[in-house]
Protein backbone atom coordinates (compact mmCIF):
# COMPACT_ATOMS: atom_id res chain seq x y z
CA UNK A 1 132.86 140.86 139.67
CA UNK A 2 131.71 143.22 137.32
CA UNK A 3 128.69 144.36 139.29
CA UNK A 4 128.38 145.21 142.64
CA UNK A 5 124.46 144.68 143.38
CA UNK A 6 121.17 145.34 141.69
CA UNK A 7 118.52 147.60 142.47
CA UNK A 8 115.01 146.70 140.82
CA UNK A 9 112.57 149.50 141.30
CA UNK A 10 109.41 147.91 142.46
CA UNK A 11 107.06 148.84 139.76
CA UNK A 12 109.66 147.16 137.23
CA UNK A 13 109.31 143.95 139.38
CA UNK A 14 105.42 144.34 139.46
CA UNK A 15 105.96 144.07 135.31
CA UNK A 16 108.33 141.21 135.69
CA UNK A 17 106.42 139.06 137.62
CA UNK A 18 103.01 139.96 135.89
CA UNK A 19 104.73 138.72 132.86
CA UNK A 20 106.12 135.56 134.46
CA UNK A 21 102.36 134.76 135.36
CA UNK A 22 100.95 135.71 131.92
CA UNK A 23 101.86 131.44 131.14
CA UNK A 24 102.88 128.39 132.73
CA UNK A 25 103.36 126.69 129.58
CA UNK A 26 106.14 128.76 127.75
CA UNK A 27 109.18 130.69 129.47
CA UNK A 28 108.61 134.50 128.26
CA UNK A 29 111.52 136.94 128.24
CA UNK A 30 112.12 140.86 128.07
CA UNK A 31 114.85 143.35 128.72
CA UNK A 32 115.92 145.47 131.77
CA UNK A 33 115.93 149.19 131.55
CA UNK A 34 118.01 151.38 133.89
CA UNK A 35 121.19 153.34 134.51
CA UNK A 36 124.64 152.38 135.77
CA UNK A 37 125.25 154.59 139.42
CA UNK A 38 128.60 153.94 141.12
CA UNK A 39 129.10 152.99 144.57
CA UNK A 40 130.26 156.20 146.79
CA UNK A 41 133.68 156.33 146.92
CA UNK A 42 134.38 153.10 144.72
CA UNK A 43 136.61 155.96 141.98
CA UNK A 44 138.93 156.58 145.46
CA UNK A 45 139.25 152.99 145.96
CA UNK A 46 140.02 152.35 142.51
CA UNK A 47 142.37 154.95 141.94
CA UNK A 48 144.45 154.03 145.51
CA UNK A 49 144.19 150.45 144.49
CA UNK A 50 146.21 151.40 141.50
CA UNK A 51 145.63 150.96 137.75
CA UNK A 52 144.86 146.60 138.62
CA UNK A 53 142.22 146.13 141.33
CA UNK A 54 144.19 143.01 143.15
CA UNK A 55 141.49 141.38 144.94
CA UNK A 56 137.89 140.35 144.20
CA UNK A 57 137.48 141.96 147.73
CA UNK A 58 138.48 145.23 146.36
CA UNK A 59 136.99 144.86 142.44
CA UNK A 60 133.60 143.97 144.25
CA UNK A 61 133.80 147.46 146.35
CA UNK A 62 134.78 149.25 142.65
CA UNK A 63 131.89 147.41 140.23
CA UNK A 64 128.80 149.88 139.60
CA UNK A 65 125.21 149.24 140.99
CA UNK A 66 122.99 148.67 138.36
CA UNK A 67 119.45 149.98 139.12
CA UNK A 68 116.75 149.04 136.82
CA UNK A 69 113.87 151.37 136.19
CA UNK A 70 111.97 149.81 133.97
CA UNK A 71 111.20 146.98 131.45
CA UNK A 72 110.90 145.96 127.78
CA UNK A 73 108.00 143.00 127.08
CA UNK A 74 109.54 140.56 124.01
CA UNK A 75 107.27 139.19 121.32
CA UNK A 76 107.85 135.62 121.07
CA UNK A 77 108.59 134.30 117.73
CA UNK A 78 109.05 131.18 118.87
CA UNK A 79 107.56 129.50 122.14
CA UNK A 80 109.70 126.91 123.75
CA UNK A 81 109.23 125.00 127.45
CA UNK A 82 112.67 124.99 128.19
CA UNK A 83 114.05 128.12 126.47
CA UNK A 84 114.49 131.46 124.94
CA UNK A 85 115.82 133.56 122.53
CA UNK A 86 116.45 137.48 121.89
CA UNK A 87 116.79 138.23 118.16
CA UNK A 88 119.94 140.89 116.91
CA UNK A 89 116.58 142.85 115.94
CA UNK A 90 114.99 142.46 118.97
CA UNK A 91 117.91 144.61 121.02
CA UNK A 92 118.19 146.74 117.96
CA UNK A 93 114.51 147.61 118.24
CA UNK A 94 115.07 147.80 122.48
CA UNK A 95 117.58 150.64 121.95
CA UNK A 96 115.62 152.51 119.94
CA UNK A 97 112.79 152.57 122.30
CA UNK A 98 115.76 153.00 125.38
CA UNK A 99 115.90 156.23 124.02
CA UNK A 100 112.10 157.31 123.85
CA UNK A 101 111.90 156.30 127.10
CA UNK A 102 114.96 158.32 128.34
CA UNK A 103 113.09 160.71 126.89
CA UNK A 104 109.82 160.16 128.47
CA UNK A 105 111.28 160.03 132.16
CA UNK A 106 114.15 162.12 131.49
CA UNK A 107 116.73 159.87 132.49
CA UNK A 108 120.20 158.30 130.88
CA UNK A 109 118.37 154.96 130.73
CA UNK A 110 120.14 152.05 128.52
CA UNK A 111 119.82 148.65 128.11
CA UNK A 112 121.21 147.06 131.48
CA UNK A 113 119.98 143.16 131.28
CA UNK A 114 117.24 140.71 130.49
CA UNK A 115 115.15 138.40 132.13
CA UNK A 116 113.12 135.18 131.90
CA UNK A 117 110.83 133.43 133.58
CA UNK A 118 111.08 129.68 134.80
CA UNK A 119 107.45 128.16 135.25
CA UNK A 120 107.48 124.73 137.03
CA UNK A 121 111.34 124.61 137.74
CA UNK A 122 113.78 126.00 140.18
CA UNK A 123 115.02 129.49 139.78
CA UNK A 124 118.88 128.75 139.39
CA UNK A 125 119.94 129.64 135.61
CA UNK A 126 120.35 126.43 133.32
CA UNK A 127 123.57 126.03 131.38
CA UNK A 128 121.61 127.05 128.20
CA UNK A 129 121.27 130.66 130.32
CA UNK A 130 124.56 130.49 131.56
CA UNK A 131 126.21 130.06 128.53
CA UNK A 132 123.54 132.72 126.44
CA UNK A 133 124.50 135.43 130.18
CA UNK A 134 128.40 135.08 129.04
CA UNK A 135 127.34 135.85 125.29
CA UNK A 136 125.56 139.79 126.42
CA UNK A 137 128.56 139.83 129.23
CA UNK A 138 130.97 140.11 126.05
CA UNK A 139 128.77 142.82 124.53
CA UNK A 140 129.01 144.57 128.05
CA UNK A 141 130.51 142.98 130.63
CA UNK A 142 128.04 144.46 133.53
CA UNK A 143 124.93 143.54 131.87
CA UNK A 144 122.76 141.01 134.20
CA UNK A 145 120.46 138.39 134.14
CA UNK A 146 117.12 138.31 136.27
CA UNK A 147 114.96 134.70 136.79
CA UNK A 148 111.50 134.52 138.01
CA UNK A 149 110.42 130.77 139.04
CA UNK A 150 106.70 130.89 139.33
CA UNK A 151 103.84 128.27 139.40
CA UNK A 152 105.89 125.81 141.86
CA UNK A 153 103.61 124.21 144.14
CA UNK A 154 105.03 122.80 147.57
CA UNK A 155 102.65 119.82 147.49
CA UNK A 156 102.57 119.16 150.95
CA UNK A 157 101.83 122.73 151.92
CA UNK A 158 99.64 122.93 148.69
CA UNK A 159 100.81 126.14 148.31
CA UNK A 160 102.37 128.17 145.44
CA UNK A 161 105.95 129.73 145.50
CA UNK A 162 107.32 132.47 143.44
CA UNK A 163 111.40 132.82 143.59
CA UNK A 164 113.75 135.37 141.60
CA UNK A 165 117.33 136.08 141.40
CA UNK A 166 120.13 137.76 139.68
CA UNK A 167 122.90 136.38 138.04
CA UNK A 168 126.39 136.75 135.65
CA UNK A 169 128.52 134.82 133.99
CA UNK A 170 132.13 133.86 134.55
CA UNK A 171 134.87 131.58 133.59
CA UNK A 172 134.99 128.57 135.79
CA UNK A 173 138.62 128.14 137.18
CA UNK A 174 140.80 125.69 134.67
CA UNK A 175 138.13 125.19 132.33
CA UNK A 176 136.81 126.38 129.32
CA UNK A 177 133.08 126.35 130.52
CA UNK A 178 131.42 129.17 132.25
CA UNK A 179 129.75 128.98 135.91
CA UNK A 180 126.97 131.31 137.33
CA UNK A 181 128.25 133.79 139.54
CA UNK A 182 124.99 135.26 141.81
CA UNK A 183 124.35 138.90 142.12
CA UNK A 184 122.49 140.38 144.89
CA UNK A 185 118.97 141.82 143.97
CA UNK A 186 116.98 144.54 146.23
CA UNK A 187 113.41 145.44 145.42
CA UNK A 188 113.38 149.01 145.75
CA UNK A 189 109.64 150.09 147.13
CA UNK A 190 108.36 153.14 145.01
CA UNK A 191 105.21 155.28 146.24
CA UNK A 192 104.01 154.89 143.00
CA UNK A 193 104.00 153.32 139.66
CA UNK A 194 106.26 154.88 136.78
CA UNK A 195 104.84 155.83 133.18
CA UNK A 196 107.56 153.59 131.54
CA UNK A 197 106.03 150.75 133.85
CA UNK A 198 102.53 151.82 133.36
CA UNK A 199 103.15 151.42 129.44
CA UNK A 200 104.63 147.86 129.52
CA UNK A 201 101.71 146.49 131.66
CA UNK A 202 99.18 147.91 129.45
CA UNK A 203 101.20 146.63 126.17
CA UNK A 204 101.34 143.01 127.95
CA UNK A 205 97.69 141.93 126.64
CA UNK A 206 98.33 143.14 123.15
CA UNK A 207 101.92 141.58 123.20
CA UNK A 208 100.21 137.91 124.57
CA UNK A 209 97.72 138.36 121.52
CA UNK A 210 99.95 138.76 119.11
CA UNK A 211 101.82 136.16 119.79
CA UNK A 212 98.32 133.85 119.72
CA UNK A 213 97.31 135.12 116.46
CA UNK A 214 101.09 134.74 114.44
CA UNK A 215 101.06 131.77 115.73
CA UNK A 216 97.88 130.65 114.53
CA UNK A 217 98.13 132.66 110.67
CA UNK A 218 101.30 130.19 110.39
CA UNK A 219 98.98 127.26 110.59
CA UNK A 220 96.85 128.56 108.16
CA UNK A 221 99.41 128.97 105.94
CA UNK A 222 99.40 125.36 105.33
CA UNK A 223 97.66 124.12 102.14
CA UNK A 224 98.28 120.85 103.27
CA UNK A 225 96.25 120.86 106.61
CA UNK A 226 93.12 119.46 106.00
CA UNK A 227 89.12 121.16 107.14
CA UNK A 228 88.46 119.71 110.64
CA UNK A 229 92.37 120.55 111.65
CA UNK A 230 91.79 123.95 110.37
CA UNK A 231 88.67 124.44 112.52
CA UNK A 232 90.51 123.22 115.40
CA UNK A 233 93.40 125.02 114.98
CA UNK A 234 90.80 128.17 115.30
CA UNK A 235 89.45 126.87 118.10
CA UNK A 236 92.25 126.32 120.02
CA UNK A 237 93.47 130.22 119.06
CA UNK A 238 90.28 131.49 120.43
CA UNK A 239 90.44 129.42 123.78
CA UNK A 240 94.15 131.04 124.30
CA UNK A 241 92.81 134.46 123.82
CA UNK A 242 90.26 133.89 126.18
CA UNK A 243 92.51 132.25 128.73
CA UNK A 244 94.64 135.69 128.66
CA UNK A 245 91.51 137.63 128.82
CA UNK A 246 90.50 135.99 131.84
CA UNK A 247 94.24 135.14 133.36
CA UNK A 248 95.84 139.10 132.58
CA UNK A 249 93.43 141.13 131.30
CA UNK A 250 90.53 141.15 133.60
CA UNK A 251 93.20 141.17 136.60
CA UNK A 252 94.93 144.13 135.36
CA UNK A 253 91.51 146.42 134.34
CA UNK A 254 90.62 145.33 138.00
CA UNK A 255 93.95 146.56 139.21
CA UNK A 256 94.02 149.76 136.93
CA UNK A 257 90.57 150.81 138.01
CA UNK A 258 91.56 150.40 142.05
CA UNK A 259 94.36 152.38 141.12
CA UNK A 260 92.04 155.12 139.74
CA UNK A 261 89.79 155.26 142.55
CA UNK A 262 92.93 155.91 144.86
CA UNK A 263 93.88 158.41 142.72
CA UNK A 264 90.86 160.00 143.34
CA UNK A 265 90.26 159.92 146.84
CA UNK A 266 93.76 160.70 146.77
CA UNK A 267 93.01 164.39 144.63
CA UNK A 268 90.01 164.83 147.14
CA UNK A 269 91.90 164.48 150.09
CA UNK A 270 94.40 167.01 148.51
CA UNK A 271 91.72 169.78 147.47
CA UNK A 272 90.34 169.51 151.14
CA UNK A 273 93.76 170.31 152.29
CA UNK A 274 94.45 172.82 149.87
CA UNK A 275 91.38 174.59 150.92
CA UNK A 276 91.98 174.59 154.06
CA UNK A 277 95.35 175.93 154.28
CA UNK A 278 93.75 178.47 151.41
CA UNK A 279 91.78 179.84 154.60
CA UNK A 280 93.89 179.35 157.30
CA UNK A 281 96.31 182.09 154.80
CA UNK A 282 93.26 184.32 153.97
CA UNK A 283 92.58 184.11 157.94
CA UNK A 284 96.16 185.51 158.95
CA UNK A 285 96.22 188.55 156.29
């Protein structure tokens, strides 16, 4: 196994699954920020183990932990049900903005994995995924593969149920065909919410739009299409962008302006102590 486990910071999850939510027409994709930590002690087991680590046992206890920190949202180019893609420029352009961000946090960050989401189905990877997890796994073999099932209704319960899990590719024994091979995943709870996060669930709106209106501007390039399919064409843009407005948009202004308020109460709370322990010092001299 090439990783050991997975670490998701919570506020990278929070993106993740607000992103998962953002449709339950379309899978949606992005990338996985984070660094590579090695388990304690897995270099002594290694190096007593000898050059060859002889047992998955043992190369489990030696494989890194890969703790993501924080996200990249994808622009769609093309929306499928059942599918999709990341474009050569798409993880050119992730690196690139892998580095402001290790900049931004000041951490080693790099591009660790991807994810998807999986509206209406199970969470276990397809063989499309499978088969697309093995093609990153030969760029680097510990890169990983996150699923979020969402918008699956137990319809006896007539309740919803959102799943996720964590996954890699291997060779399946005497074949030529590759197998999923599951990873553990821990949510890692985080007092608060990182800028890096903050950043990719503010761009989320502007990413969902964009992908509405290029979208739309390819219909209307279409001499062909004829006045009434035009107009509904437009109509059926602006009924999208008001369907994010009112399914991520309003929700996350809601959620950003809670957050502000508990910031605030928060920095009263503080001065009030600060003061006090200002005169409890003044008292003593």
């Amino acid at each position: 196994m090439a990783v050991q486990a997975v670490h998701l910071d919570s506020d990278a999850f929070l993106v993740c699954l607000n992103h998962a939510l953002s449709t339950d027409k379309e899978e949606v994709m992005g990338l996985c920020i984070g660094v590579l930590k090695e388990d304690e002690g897995s270099d002594a087991k290694a190096a007593s183990c000898g050059a060859d680590v002889s047992t998955a046992a043992e190369q489990a206890q030696a494989a890194p932990i890969v703790h993501i920190r924080s996200v990249i949202i994808l622009q769609r180019s093309d929306k499928r049900k059942d599918r999709v893609e990341i474009s050569p420029e798409q993880l050119s352009a992730a690196s690139a903005e892998t580095e402001r961000l290790a900049e931004l946090t000041g951490c080693p960050l790099r591009v660790v994995g991807w994810y998807h989401s999986h509206p209406h189905i199970t969470v276990w990877p397809s063989h499309v995924d499978v088969r697309t997890q093995a093609a990153y796994q030969l760029m680097d073999p510990r890169f990983v593969g996150l699923i979020f099932s969402c918008f699956v209704e137990d319809k006896q319960a007539h309740t919803g149920e959102i799943a996720y899990t964590c996954f890699q590719s291997a060779r399946a024994p005497q074949s030529s065909e590759y197998e999923r091979v599951d990873i553990p995943l821990h949510v890692v709870p985080r007092a608060s919410i990182g800028k890096a996060c903050l950043e990719s669930l503010v761009e989320l709106p502007k990413i969902l739009c964009q992908e509405e209106l290029a979208a739309y501007s390819r219909t209307c390039g279409r001499p062909e299409l004829d006045p009434v399919t035009r107009i509904r064409n437009a109509s059926v843009y602006v009924e999208n962008v008001c369907s994010q407005v009112s399914a991520v948009s309003g929700p996350l202004l809601q959620w950003l302006e809670s957050r502000l308020e508990q910031n605030r109460e928060l920095l009263r709370e503080l001065t009030q102590e600060k003061k006090e322990l200002m005169e409890k010092l003044a008292s003593l001299k």
